[in-house]
Protein backbone atom coordinates (compact mmCIF):
# COMPACT_ATOMS: atom_id res chain seq x y z
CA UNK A 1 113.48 32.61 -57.14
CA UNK A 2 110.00 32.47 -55.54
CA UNK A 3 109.83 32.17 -51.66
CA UNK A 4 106.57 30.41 -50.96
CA UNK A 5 105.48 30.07 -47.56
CA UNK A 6 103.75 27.03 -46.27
CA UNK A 7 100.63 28.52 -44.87
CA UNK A 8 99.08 27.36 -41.43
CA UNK A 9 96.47 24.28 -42.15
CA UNK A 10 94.98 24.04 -38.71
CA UNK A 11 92.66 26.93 -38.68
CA UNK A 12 91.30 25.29 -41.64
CA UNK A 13 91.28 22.17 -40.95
CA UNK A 14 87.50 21.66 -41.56
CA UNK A 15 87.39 23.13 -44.61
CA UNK A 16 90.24 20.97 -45.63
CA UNK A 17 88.55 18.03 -44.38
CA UNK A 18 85.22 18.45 -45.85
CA UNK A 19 86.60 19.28 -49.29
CA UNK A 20 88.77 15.78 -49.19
CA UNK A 21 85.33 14.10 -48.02
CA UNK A 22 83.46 15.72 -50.94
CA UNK A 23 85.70 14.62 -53.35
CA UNK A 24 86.31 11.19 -51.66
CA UNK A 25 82.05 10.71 -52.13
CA UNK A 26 82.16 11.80 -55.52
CA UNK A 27 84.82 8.65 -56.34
CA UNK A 28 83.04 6.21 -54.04
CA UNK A 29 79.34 7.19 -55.88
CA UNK A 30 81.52 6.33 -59.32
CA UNK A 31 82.58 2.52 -58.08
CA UNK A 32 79.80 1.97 -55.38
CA UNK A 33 77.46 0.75 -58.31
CA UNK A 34 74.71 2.73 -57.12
CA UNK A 35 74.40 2.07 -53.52
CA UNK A 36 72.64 5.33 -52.32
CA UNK A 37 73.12 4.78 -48.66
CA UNK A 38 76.64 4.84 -48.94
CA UNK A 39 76.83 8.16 -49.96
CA UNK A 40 73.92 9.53 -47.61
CA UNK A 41 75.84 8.09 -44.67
CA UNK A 42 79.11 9.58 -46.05
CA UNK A 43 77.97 13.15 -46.30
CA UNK A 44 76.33 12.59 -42.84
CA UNK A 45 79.64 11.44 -41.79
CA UNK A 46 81.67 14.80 -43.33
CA UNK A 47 79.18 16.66 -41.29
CA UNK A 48 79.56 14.97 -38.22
CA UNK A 49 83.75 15.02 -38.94
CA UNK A 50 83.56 18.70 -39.16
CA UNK A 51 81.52 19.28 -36.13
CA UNK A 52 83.55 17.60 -34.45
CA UNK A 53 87.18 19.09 -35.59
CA UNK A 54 85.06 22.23 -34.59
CA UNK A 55 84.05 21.70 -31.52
CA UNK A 56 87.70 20.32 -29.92
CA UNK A 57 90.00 23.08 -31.55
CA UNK A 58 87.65 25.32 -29.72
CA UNK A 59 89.66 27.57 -28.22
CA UNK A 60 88.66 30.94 -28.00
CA UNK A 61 91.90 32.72 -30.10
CA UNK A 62 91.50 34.39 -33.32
CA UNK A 63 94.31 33.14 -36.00
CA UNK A 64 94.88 33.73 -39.50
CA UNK A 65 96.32 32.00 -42.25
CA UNK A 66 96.23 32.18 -46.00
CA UNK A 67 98.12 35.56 -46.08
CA UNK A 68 95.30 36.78 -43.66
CA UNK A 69 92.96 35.79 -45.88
CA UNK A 70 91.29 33.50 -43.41
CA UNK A 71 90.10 33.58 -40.16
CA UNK A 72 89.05 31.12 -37.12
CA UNK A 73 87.93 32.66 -34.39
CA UNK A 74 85.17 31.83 -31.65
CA UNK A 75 82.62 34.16 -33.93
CA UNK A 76 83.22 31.70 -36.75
CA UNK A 77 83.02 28.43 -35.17
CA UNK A 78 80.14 29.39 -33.23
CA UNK A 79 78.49 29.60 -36.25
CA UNK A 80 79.81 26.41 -38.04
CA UNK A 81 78.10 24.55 -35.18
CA UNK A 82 75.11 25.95 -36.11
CA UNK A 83 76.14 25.38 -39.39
CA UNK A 84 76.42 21.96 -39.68
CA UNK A 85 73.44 20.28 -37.39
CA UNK A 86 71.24 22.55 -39.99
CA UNK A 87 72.84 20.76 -42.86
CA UNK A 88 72.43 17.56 -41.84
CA UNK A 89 68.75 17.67 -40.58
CA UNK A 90 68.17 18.72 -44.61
CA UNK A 91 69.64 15.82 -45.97
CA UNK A 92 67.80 13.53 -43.29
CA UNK A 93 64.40 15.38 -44.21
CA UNK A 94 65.05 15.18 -47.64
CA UNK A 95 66.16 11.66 -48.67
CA UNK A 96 62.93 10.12 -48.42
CA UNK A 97 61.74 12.87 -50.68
CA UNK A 98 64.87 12.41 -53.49
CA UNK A 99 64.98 8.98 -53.62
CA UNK A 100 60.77 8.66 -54.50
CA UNK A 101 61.84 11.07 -57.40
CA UNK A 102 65.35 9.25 -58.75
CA UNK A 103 67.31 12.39 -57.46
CA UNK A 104 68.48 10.36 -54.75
CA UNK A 105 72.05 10.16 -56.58
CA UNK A 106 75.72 11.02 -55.60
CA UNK A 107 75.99 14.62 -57.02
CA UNK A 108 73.53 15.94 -54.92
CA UNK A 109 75.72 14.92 -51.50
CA UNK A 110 78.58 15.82 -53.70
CA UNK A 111 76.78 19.39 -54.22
CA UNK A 112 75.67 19.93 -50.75
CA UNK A 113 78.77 19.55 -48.66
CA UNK A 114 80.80 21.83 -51.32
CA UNK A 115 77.49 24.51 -50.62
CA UNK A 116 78.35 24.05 -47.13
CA UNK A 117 82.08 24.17 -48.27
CA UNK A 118 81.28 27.40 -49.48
CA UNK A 119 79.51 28.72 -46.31
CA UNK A 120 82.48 27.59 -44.11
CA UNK A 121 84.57 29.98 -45.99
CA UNK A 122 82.07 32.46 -46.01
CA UNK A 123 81.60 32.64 -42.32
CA UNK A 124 85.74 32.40 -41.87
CA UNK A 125 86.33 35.08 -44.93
CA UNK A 126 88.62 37.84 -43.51
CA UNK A 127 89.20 39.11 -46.97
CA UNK A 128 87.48 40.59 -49.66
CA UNK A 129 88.67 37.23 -52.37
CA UNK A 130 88.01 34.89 -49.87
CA UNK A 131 84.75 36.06 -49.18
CA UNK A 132 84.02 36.02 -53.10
CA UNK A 133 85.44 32.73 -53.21
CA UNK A 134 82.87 31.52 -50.66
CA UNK A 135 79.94 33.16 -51.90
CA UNK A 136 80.69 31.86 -55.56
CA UNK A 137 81.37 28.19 -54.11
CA UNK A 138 78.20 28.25 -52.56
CA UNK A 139 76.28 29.73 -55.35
CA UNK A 140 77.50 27.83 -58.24
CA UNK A 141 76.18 24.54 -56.17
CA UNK A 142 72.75 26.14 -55.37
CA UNK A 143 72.32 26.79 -59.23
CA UNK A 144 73.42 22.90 -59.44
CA UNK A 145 71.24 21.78 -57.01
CA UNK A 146 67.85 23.87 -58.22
CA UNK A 147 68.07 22.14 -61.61
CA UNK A 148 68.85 18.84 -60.42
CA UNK A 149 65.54 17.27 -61.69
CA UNK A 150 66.45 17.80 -65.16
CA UNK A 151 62.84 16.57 -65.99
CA UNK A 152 61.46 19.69 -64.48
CA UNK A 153 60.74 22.34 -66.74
CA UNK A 154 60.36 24.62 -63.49
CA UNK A 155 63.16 23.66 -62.00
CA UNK A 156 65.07 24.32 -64.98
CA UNK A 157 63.44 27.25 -65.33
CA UNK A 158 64.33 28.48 -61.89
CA UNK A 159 67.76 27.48 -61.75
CA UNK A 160 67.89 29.94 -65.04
CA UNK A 161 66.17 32.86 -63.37
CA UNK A 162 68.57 32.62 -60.57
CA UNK A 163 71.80 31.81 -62.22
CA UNK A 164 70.87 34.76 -64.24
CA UNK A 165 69.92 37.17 -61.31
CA UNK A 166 73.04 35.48 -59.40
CA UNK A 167 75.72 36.94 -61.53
CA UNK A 168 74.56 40.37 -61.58
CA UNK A 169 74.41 40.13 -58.18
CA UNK A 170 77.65 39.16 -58.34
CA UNK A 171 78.77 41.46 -60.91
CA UNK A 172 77.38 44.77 -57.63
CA UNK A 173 79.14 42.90 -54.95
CA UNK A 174 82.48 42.55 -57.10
CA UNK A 175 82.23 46.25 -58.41
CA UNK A 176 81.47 47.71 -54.69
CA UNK A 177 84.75 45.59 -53.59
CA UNK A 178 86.60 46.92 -56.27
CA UNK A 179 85.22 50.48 -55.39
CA UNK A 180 86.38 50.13 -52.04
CA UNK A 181 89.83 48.69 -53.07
CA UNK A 182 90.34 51.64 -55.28
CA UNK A 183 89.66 54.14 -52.43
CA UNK A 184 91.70 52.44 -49.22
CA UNK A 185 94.12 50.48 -51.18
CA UNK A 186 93.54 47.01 -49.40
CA UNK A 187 90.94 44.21 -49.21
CA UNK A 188 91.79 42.49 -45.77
CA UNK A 189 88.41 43.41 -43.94
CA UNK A 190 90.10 44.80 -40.57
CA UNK A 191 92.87 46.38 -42.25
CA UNK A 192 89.95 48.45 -44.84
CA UNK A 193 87.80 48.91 -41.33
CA UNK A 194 91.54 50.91 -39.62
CA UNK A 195 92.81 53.02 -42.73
CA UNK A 196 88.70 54.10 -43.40
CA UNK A 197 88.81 55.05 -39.23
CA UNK A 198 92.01 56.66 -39.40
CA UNK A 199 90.15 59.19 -42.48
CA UNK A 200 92.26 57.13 -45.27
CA UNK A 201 90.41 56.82 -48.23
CA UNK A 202 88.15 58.70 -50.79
CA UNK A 203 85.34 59.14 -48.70
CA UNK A 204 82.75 59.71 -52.33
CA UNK A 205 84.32 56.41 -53.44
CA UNK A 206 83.85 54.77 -50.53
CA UNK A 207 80.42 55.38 -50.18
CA UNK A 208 79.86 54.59 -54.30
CA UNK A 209 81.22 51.47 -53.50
CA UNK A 210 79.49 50.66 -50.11
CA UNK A 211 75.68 51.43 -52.15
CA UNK A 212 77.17 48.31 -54.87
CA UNK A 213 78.12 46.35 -51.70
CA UNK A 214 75.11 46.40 -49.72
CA UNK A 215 72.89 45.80 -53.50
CA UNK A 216 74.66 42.57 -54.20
CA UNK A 217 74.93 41.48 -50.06
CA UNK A 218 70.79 42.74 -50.31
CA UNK A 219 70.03 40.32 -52.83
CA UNK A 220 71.99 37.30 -50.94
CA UNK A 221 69.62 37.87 -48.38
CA UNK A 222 67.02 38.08 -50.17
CA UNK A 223 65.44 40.82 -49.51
CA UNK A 224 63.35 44.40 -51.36
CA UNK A 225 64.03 45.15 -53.67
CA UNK A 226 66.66 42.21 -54.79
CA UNK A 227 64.13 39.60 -54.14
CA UNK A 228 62.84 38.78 -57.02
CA UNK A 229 64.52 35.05 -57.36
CA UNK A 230 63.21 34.08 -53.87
CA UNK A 231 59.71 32.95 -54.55
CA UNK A 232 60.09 31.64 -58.03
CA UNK A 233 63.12 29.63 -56.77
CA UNK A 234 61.75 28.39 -53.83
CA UNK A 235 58.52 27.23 -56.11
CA UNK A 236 60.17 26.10 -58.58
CA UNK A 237 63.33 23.97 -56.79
CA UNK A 238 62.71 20.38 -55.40
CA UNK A 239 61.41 20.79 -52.05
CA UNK A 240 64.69 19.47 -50.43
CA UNK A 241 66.58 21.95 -52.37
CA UNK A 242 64.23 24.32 -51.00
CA UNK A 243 64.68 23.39 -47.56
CA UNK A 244 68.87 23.77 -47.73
CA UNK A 245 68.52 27.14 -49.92
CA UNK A 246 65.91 28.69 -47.06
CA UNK A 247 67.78 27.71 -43.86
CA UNK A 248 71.81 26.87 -43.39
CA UNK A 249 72.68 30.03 -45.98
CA UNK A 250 71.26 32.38 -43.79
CA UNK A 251 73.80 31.96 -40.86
CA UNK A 252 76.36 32.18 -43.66
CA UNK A 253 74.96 35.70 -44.79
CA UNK A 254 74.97 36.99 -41.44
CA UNK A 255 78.28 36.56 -41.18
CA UNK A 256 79.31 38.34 -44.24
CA UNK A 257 76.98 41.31 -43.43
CA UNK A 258 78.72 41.74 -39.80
CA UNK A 259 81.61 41.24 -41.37
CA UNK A 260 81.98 43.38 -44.07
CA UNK A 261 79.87 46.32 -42.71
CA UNK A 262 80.45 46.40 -39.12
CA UNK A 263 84.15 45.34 -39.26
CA UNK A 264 85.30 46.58 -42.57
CA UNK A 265 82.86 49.88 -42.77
CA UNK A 266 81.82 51.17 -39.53
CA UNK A 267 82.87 54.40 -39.97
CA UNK A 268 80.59 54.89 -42.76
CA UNK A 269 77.73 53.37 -40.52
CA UNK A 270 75.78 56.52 -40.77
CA UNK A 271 74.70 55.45 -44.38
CA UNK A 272 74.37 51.82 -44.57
CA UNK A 273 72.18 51.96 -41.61
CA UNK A 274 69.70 54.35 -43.89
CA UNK A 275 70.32 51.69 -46.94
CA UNK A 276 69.05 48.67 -44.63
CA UNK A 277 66.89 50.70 -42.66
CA UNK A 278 64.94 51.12 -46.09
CA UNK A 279 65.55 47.31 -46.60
CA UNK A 280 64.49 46.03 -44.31
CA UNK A 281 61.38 48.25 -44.01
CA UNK A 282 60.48 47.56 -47.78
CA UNK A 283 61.22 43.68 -47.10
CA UNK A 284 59.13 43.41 -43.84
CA UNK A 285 56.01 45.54 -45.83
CA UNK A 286 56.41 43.54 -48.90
CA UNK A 287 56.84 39.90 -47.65
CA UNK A 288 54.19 40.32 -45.46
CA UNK A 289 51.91 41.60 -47.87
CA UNK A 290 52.64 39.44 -50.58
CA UNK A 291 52.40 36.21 -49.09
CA UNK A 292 48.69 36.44 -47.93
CA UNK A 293 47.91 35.84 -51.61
CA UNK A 294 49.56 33.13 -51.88
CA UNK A 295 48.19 29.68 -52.32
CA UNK A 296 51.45 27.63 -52.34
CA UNK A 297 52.74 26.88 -49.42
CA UNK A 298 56.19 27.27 -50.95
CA UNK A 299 55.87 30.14 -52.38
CA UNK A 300 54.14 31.56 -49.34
CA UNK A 301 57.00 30.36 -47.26
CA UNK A 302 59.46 32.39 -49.63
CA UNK A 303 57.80 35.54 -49.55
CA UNK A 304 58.08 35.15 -45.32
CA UNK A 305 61.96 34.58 -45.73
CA UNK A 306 61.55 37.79 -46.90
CA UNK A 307 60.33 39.58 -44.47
CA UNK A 308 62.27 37.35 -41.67
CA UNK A 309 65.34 38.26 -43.19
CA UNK A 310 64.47 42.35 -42.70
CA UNK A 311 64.05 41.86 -39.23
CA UNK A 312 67.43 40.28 -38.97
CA UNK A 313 68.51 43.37 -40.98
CA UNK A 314 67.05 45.42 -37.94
CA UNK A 315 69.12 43.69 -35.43
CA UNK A 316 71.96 44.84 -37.62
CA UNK A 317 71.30 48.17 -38.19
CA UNK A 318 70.70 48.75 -34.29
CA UNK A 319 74.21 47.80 -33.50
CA UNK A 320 76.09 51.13 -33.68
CA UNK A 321 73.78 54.55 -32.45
CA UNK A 322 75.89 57.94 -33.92
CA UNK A 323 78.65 55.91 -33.79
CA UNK A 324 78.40 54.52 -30.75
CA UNK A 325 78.63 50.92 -30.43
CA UNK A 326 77.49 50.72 -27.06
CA UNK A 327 74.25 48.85 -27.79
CA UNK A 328 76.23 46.61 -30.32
CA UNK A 329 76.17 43.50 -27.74
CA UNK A 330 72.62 43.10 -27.50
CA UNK A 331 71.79 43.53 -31.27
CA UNK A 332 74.06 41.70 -32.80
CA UNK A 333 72.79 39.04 -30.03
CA UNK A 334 69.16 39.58 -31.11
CA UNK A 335 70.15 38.96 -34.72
CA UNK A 336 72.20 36.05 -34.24
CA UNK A 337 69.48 34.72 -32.15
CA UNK A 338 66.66 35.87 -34.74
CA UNK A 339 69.17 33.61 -37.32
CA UNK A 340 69.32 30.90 -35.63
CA UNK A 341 65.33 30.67 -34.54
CA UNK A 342 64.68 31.20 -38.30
CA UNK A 343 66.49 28.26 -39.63
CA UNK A 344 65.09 25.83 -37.16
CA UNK A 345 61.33 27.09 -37.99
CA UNK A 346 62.46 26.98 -41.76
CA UNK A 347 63.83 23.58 -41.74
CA UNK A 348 60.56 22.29 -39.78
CA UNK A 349 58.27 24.35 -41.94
CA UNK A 350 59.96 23.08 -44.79
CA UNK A 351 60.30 19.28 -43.10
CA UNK A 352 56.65 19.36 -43.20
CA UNK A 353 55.92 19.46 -46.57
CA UNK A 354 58.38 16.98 -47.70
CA UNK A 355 56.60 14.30 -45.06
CA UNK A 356 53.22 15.26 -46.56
CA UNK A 357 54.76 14.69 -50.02
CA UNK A 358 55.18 11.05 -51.89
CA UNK A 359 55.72 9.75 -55.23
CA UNK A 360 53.85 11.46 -57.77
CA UNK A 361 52.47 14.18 -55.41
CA UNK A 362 54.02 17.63 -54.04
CA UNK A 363 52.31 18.67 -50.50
CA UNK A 364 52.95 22.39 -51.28
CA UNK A 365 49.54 23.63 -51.41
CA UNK A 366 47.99 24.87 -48.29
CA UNK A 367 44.44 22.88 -49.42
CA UNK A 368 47.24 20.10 -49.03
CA UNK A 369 47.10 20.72 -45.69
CA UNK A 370 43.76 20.02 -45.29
CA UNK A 371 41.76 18.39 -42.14
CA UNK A 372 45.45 17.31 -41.33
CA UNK A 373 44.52 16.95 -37.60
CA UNK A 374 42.21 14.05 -38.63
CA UNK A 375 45.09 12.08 -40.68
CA UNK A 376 47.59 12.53 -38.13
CA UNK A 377 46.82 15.11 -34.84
CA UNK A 378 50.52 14.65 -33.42
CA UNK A 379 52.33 15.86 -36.88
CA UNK A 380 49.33 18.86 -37.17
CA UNK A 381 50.30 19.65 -33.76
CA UNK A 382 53.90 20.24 -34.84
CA UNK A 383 52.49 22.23 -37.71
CA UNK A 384 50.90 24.43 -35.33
CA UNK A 385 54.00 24.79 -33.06
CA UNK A 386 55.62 25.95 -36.29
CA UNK A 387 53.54 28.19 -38.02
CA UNK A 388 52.50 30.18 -34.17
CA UNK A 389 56.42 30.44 -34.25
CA UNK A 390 56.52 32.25 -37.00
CA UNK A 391 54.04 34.41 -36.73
CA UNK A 392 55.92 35.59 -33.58
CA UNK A 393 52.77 34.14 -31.08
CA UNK A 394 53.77 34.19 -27.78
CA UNK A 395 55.46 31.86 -26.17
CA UNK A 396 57.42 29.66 -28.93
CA UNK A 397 60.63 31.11 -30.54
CA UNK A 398 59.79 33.07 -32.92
CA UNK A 399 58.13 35.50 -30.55
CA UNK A 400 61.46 35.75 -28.22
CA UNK A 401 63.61 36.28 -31.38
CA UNK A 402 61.45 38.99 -33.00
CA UNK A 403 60.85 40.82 -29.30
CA UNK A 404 64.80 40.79 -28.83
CA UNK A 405 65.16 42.58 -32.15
CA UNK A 406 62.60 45.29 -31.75
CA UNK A 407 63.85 45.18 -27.97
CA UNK A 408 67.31 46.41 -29.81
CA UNK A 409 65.63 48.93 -32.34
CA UNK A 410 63.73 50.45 -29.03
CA UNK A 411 67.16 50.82 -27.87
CA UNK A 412 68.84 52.82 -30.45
CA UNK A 413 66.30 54.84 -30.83
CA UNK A 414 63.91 54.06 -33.45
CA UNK A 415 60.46 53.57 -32.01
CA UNK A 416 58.75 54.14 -35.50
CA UNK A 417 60.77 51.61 -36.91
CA UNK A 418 59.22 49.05 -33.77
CA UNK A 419 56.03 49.69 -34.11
CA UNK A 420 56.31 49.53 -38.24
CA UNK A 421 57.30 46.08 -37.24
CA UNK A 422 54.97 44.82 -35.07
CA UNK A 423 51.94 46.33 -37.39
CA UNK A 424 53.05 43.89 -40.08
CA UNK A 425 53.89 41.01 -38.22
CA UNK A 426 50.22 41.37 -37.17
CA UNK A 427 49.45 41.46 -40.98
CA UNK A 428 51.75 38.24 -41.56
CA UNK A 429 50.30 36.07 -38.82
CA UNK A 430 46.87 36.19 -41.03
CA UNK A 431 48.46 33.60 -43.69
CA UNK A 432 50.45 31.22 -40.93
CA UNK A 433 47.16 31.06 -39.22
CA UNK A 434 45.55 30.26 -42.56
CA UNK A 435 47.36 27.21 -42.29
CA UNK A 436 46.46 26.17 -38.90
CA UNK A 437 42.72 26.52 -39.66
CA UNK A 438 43.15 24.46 -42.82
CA UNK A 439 44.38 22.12 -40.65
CA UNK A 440 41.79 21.71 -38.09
CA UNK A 441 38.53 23.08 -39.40
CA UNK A 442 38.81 21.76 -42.95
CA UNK A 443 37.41 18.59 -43.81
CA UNK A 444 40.64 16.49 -45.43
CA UNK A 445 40.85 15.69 -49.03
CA UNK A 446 43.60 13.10 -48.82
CA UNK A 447 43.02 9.97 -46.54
CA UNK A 448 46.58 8.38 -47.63
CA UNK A 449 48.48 7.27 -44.62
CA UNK A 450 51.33 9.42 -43.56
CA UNK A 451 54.91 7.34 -44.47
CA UNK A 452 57.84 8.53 -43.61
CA UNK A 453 61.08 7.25 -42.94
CA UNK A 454 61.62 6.56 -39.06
CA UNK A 455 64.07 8.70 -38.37
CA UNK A 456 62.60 11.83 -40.38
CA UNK A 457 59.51 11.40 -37.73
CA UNK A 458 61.63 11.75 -34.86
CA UNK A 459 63.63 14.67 -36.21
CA UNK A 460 60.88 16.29 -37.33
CA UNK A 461 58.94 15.66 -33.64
CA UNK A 462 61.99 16.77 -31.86
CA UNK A 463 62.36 19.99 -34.43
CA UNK A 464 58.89 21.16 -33.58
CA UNK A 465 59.43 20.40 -29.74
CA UNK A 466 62.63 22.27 -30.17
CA UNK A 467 60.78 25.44 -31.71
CA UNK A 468 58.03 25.02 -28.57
CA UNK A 469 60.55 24.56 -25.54
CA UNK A 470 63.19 27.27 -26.72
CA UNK A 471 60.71 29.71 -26.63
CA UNK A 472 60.10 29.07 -22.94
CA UNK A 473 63.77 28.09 -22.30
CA UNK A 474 65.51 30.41 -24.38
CA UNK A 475 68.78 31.01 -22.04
CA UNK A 476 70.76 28.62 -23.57
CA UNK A 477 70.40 29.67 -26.95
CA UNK A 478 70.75 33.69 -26.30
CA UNK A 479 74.03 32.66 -24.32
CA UNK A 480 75.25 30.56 -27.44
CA UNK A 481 74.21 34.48 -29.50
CA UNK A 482 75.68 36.31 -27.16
CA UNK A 483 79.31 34.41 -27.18
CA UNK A 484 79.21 34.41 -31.05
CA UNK A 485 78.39 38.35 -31.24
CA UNK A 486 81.13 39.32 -28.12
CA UNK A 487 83.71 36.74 -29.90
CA UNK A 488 82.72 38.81 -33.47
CA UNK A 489 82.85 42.56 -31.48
CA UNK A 490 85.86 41.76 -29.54
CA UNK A 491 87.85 39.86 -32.38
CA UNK A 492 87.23 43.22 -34.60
């Protein structure tokens, strides 16, 4: 006879909630007969459920539940609030957008909440199949979503080149886990992180598996050398699609790179510290470099996740100095920080285009952009905001999240690595400030009005305010990082 025990629901209770709200708007789109609202407002609803459910089982304790499996601690729900505000501004920036195309339809609020479905359990993963579980979940909907204008050969062409890529992706991360199975004989993440410190373990193995691990996490992050999908995906997916796939998945990722290298492998910090040392070195070069040729604003975009995402890798790798995890504090911090700041200058960058954008015409050129101060100055003015973010121009976010990073790297010692930095983010701000000048000293092209849903304006305004004021007010912010990174260090 099989003894099953009942695991505990409550740490999970907003997973468990959103997945009965996905399914519950995937049967309401079936007999609604087509009212698009209803499902809008439903997703918006889940979102707002889950924040809340969140927010009041707040309490500070780490617990477990599915056979460990799972975790809810202060790290993880930290991040879910982040989480889910992100979500939600993408579905309000992009509705306007879907419904002037006919992709306005149920699957695609079906699609995103089990995406952010699959984030939840990313960020809460405390085990090598749950994590997997997530990742997949979340993946298998982005492939979804990219082709979701079946009319588009280039969407259908880059949903291909990323399902494709996806699965070997995949296909490293699963072999590294296995790898690392085979050598400490468990995959609960803090129970790998005590038998590796203890000495248990094939060390050779162990490191095998760790180089397969950090590949397939590389290329979730899209970074060098495994970021090859990134601009053709970004190009080729609906804008709104864009927007969700370059902002809320990169809080996820963060947590499954803390996770799984500084919990799981810290004792073998010595050598992924080299591996994303070199990534995030190669990524920083690369993206920088690449998207000055770039004419599509989109694609230009993509190539800057890139290098965003390798200074986030730098706040990472600063954490532990000779293994010494005295300076962990203040760069995990700067990385959660540099995550957060990203994905509010994404989603506005992003937000911008799809307001420029109506039926029958994408606004992701940069000559798009053109003599956009004349159409509408208030709108060019959040442009600007955005774009001097970025570029790291002092004093708007961007700037306080990339000098808290190399702030961090100063700290543990690698100077060359700063000033490596700094030299190409001086190289990158020549293609955000492309944009500005298109803006104001190019005579305009298009002299359609600007329409936009109300609400999209005001978000939008509010988003590019947002990016303005929290780089002059950043405390409240860096406190929010620095609660999420001493919940994750202490909860280890």
């Amino acid at each position: 006879m099989i003894n099953f025990a009942m695991p505990d629901l409550y740490p999970a209770s907003a997973e468990i909630f959103l997945l009965i709200m996905a399914c519950a708007v995937l049967l309401i789109d079936l007999v609604s007969g087509g009212r698009r609202w209803l499902c809008y407002l439903l997703a918006q609803l889940s979102l707002a459920g889950c924040f809340g459910i969140t927010f009041f089982t707040l309490d500070g304790q780490a617990v477990t539940t599915f056979s460990n499996m799972f975790v809810d601690d202060l790290f993880a729900d930290l991040l879910k609030l982040a989480l889910y505000p992100a979500v939600a501004m993408t579905l309000v920036y992009g509705r306007s957008y879907l419904a002037a195309r006919n992709l306005d339809r149920g699957e695609f609020y079906v699609l995103v909440l089990f995406a952010t479905l699959g984030m939840m359990v990313m960020i809460s993963a405390s085990h090598f199949v749950s994590l997997y579980l997530g990742i997949e979940l979340l993946a298998l909907s982005m492939y979804a979503l990219v082709a979701i204008d079946r009319d588009s050969a280039r969407a259908t062409e880059a949903a291909m080149k990323y399902f494709v890529l996806g699965a070997m992706a995949s296909g490293l991360l699963l072999y590294g886990m296995s790898m690392v199975y085979g050598a400490v004989g468990s995959l609960e993440i803090a129970e790998i992180g005590q038998r590796v410190a203890l000495g248990g373990g094939n060390k050779t193995v162990l490191v095998f598996g760790l180089v397969f691990v950090v590949a397939g996490l590389a290329f979730k992050l899209g970074v060098v050398p495994f970021h090859m999908w990134v601009p053709d995906v970004y190009h080729g997916a609906p804008t709104a699609v864009t927007l969700l796939l370059g902002s809320a998945p990169k809080l996820a990722a963060l947590a499954i790179v803390l996770r799984m290298l500084v919990t799981g492998l810290a004792e073998l910090a010595e050598h992924w510290q080299v591996m994303l040392m070199i990534l995030a070195a190669l990524s920083i070069a690369l993206g920088n470099l690449a998207a000055i040729a770039q004419t599509n604003l989109k694609r230009m975009l993509a190539y800057s996740a890139i290098s965003h995402m390798g200074f986030m890798l730098l706040g990472v790798l600063a954490g532990i100095v000779g293994g010494d995890p005295r300076f962990a504090l203040n760069a995990y911090t700067s990385a959660t920080f540099y995550a957060i700041a990203y994905v509010l200058m994404s989603l506005g960058g992003f937000g911008m285009i799809l307001l420029l954008s109506r039926t029958g015409f994408e606004a992701e050129n940069i000559e798009d952009f053109k003599g956009l101060n004349k159409r509408s100055p208030w709108f060019a003015g959040i442009m600007l905001m955005l774009m001097f973010s970025m570029a790291g121009v002092p004093f708007f976010v961007g700037f306080f999240a990339k000098f808290l990073v190399l702030q961090a790297v100063v700290a543990a010692g690698h100077l060359w690595l700063a000033v490596f930095a700094v030299m190409f983010s001086l190289v990158g701000a020549f293609y955000y400030l492309r944009v500005v000048k298109v803006m104001y000293f190019d005579a305009p092209t298009d002299s359609a009005p600007i329409e936009a849903p109300r609400d999209m304006r005001y978000l939008l305004s509010a988003n590019g305010i947002a990016v303005a004021l929290l780089g002059l007010l950043p405390a409240g912010v860096l406190e929010y990082s620095m609660w999420a990174s001493y919940a994750f260090l202490i909860g280890q």
